[in-house]
Protein backbone atom coordinates (compact mmCIF):
# COMPACT_ATOMS: atom_id res chain seq x y z
CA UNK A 1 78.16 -41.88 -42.60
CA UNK A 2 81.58 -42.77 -43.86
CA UNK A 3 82.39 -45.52 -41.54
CA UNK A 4 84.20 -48.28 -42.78
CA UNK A 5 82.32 -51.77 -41.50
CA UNK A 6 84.99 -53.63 -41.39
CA UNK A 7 87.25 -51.48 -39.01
CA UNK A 8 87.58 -52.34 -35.56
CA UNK A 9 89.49 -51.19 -32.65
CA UNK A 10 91.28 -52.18 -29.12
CA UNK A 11 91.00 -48.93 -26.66
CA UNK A 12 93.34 -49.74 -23.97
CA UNK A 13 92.82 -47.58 -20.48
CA UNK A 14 96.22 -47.34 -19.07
CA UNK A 15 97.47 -46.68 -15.22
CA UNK A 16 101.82 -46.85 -13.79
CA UNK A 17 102.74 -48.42 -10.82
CA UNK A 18 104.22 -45.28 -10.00
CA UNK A 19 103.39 -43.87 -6.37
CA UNK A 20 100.92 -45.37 -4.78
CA UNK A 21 99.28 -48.43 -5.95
CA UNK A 22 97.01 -50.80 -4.20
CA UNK A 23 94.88 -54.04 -4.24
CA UNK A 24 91.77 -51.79 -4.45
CA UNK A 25 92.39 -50.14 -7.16
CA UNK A 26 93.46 -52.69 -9.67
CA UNK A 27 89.75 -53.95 -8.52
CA UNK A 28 88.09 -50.60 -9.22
CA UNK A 29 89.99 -50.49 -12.57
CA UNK A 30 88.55 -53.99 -13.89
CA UNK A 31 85.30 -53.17 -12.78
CA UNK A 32 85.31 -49.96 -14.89
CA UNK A 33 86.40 -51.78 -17.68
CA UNK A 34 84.07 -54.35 -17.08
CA UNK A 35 80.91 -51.54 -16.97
CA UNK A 36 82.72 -50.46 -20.44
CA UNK A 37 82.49 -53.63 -22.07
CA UNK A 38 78.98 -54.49 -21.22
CA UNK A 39 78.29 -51.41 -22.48
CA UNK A 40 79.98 -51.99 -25.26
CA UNK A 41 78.46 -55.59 -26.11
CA UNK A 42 75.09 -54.45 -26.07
CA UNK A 43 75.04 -52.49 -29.05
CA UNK A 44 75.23 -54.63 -32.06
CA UNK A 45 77.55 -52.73 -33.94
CA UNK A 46 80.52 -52.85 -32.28
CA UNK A 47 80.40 -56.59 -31.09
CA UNK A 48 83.53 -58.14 -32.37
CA UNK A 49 84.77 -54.41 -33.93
CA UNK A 50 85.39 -52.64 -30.23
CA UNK A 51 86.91 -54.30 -27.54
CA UNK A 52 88.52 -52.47 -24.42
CA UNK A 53 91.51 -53.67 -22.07
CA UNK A 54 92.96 -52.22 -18.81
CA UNK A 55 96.48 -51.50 -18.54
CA UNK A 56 99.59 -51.26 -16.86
CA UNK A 57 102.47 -49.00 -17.37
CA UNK A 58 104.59 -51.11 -14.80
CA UNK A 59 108.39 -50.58 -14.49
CA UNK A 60 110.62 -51.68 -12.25
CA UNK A 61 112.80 -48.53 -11.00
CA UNK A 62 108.97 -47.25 -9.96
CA UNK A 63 108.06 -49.44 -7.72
CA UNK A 64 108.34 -52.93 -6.00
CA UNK A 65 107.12 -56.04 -7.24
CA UNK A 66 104.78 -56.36 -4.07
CA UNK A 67 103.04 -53.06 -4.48
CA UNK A 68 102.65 -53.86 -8.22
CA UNK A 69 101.43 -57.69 -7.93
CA UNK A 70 98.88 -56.01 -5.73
CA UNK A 71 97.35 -53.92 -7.87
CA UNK A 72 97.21 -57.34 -10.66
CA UNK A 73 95.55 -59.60 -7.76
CA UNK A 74 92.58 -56.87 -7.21
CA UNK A 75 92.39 -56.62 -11.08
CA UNK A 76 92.57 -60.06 -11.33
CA UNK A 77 89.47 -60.84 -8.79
CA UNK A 78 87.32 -58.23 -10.38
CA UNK A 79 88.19 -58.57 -14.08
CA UNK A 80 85.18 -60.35 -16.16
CA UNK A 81 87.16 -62.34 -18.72
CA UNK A 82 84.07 -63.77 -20.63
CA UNK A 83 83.56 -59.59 -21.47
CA UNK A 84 87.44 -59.69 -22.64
CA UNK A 85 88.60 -57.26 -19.62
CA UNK A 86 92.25 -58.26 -19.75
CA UNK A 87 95.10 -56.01 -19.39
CA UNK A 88 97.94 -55.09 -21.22
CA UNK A 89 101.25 -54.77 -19.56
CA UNK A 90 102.46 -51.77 -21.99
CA UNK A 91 105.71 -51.37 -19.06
CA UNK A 92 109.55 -51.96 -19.12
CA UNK A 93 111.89 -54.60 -18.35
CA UNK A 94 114.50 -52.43 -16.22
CA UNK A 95 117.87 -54.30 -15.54
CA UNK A 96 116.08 -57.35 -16.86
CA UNK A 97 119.56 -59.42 -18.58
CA UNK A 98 120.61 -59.39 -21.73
CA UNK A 99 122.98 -61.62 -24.34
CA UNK A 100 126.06 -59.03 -23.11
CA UNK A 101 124.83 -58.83 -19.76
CA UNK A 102 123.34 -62.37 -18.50
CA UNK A 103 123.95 -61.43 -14.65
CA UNK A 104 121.81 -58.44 -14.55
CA UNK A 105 119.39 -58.08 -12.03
CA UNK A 106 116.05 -55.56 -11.73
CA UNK A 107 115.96 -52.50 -9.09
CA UNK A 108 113.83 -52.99 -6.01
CA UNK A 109 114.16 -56.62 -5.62
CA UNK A 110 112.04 -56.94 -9.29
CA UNK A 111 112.95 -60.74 -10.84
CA UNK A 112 111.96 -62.53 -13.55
CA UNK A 113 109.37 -64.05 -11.70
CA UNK A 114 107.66 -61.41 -10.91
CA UNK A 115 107.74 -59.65 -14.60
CA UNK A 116 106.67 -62.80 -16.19
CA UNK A 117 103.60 -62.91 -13.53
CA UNK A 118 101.95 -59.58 -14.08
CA UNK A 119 102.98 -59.89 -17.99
CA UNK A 120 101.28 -63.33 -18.39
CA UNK A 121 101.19 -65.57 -15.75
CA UNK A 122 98.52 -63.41 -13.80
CA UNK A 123 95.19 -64.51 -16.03
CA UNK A 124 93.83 -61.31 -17.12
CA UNK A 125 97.72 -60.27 -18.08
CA UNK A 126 98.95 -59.58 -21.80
CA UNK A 127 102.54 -58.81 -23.07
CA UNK A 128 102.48 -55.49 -24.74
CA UNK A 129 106.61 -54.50 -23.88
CA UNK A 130 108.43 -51.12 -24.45
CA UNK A 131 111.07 -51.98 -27.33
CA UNK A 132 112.70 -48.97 -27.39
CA UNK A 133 115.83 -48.96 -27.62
CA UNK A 134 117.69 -48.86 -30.90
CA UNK A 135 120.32 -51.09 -30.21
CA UNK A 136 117.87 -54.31 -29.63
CA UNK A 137 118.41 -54.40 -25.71
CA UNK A 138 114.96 -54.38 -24.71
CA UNK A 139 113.74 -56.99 -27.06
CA UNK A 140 116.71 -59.38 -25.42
CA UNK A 141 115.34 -58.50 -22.03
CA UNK A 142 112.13 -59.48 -22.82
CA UNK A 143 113.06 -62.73 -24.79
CA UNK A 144 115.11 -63.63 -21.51
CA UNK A 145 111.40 -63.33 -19.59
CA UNK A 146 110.00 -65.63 -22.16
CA UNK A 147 112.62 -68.21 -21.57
CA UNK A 148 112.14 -68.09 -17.87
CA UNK A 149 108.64 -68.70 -18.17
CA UNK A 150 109.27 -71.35 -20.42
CA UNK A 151 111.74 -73.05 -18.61
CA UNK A 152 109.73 -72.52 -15.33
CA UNK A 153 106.46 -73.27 -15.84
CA UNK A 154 106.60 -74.63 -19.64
CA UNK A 155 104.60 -71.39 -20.67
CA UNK A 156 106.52 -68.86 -23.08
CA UNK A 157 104.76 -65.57 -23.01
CA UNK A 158 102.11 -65.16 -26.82
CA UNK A 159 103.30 -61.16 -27.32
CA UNK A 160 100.01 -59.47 -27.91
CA UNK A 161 102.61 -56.83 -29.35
CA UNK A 162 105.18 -54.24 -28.63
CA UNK A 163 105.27 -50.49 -27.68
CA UNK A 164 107.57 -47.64 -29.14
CA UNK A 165 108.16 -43.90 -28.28
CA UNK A 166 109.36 -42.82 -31.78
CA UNK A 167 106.54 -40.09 -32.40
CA UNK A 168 107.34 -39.05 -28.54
CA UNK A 169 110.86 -38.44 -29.52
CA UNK A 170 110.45 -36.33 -32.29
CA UNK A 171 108.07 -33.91 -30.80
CA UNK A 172 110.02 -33.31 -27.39
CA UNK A 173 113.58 -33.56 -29.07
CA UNK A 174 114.43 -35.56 -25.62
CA UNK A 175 118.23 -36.26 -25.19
CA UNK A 176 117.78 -39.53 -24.44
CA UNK A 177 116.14 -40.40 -27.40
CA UNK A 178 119.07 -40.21 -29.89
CA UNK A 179 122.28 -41.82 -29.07
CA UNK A 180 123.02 -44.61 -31.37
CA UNK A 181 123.56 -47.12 -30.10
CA UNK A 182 121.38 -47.17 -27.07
CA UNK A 183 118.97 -44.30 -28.00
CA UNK A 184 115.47 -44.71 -27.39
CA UNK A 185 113.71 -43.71 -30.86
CA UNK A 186 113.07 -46.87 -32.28
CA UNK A 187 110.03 -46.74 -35.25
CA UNK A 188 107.21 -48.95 -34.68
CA UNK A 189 107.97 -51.22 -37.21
CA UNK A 190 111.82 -51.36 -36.17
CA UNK A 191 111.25 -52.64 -32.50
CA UNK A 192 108.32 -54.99 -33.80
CA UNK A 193 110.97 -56.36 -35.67
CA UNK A 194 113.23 -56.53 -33.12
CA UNK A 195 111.35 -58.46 -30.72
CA UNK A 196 110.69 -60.81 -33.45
CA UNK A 197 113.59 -61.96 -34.32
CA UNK A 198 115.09 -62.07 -30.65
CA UNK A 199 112.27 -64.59 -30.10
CA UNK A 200 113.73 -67.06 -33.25
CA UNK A 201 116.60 -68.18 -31.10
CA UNK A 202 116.63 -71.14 -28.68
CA UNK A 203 114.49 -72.12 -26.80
CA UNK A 204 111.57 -70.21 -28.08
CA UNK A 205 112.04 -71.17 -31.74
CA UNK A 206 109.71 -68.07 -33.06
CA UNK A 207 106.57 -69.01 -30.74
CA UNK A 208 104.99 -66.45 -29.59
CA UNK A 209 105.58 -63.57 -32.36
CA UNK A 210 103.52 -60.33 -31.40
CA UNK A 211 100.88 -59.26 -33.21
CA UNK A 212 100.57 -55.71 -33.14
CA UNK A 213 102.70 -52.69 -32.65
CA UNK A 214 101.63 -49.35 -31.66
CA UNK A 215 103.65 -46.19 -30.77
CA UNK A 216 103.92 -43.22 -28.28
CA UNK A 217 102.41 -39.19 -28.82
CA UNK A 218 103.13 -37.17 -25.46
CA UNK A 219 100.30 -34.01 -27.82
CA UNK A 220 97.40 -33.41 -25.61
């Protein structure tokens, strides 16, 4: 009673690459989704309303690319992408560069490769990037991802959307949240916006726009 039919929903079960991360279990994490989503597709009602992702919280100053792209190859081998197990990579784009820093390089030997890779180039992998900051830094970073992997491999990343910490920020009053600019506290709707219009320049041209937006709570 009092359910709309025409809502629907994307639950996405999230992990870090922080610690200890391994091949085995970015496999046991597909395969849990998986189980979920069969479960999910045999009731009726929520086929096409209900879909569930993994995903990853990965960041570079947390870990190295090699631990991380392990944990995507064991997802990758155990995802079932005909249930629509993908993942979300909901992480950061540390020391990624930027239009007043073009040199910058990631911590622990991170590049560009490897953050385009277990954003999108992995098969299961979807862009869903912390745009944070106020000042539009991280949605540069992440456009200068996009134009690697469009200049690499001819593949510009499709956004599936972008992740902020606003509500976050006003419940722990976090020092870090409000310098301006450079704070952290961007509103949904401000670093969707952000992203989007770092993607109109060249050589992108607007393709691959995100579609959703969705922000942080740290209330349990």
């Amino acid at each position: 009673a009092g359910c709309n039919p025409s809502a629907w929903l994307y639950l996405a079960l999230g992990v870090n690459n922080k610690g200890v991360v391994t091949r085995e279990h970015g496999q046991a994490w597909a395969q849990m989704v998986n189980a979920l989503n069969r479960l999910v597709s045999a009731d009726l009602w929520w086929v096409g309303r209900f879909w569930i992702y993994g995903a990853l919280d990965a960041e570079p100053s947390w870990n190295t690319p090699q631990a991380t792209r392990a944990w995507v190859a064991g997802y990758t081998e155990a995802a079932d992408l005909s249930l629509g197990s993908y993942y979300l990579n909901f992480g950061s784009c540390d020391g990624c560069p930027y239009s007043a820093k073009p040199t910058l390089r990631p911590p622990n030997g991170w590049t560009l490769e490897d953050i385009w890779y277990i954003s999108w180039g992995a098969e299961p992998a979807l862009p869903f990037p912390e745009i944070y900051r106020n000042d539009g830094v991280n949605a540069q970073q992440w456009f200068s991802v996009t134009r690697y992997g469009l200049e690499t491999y001819g593949r510009p990343m499709v956004f599936k959307g972008v992740l902020t910490t606003w509500t976050a920020c006003q419940e722990t009053k976090d020092d870090n949240c409000y310098p301006s600019p450079g704070g952290i506290d961007n509103r949904p709707m401000e670093g969707y916006l952000q992203l989007h219009q770092a993607l109109q320049a060249p050589p992108i041209w607007g393709y691959g726009y995100p579609r959703y937006s969705s922000d942080i709570s740290w209330r349990r």
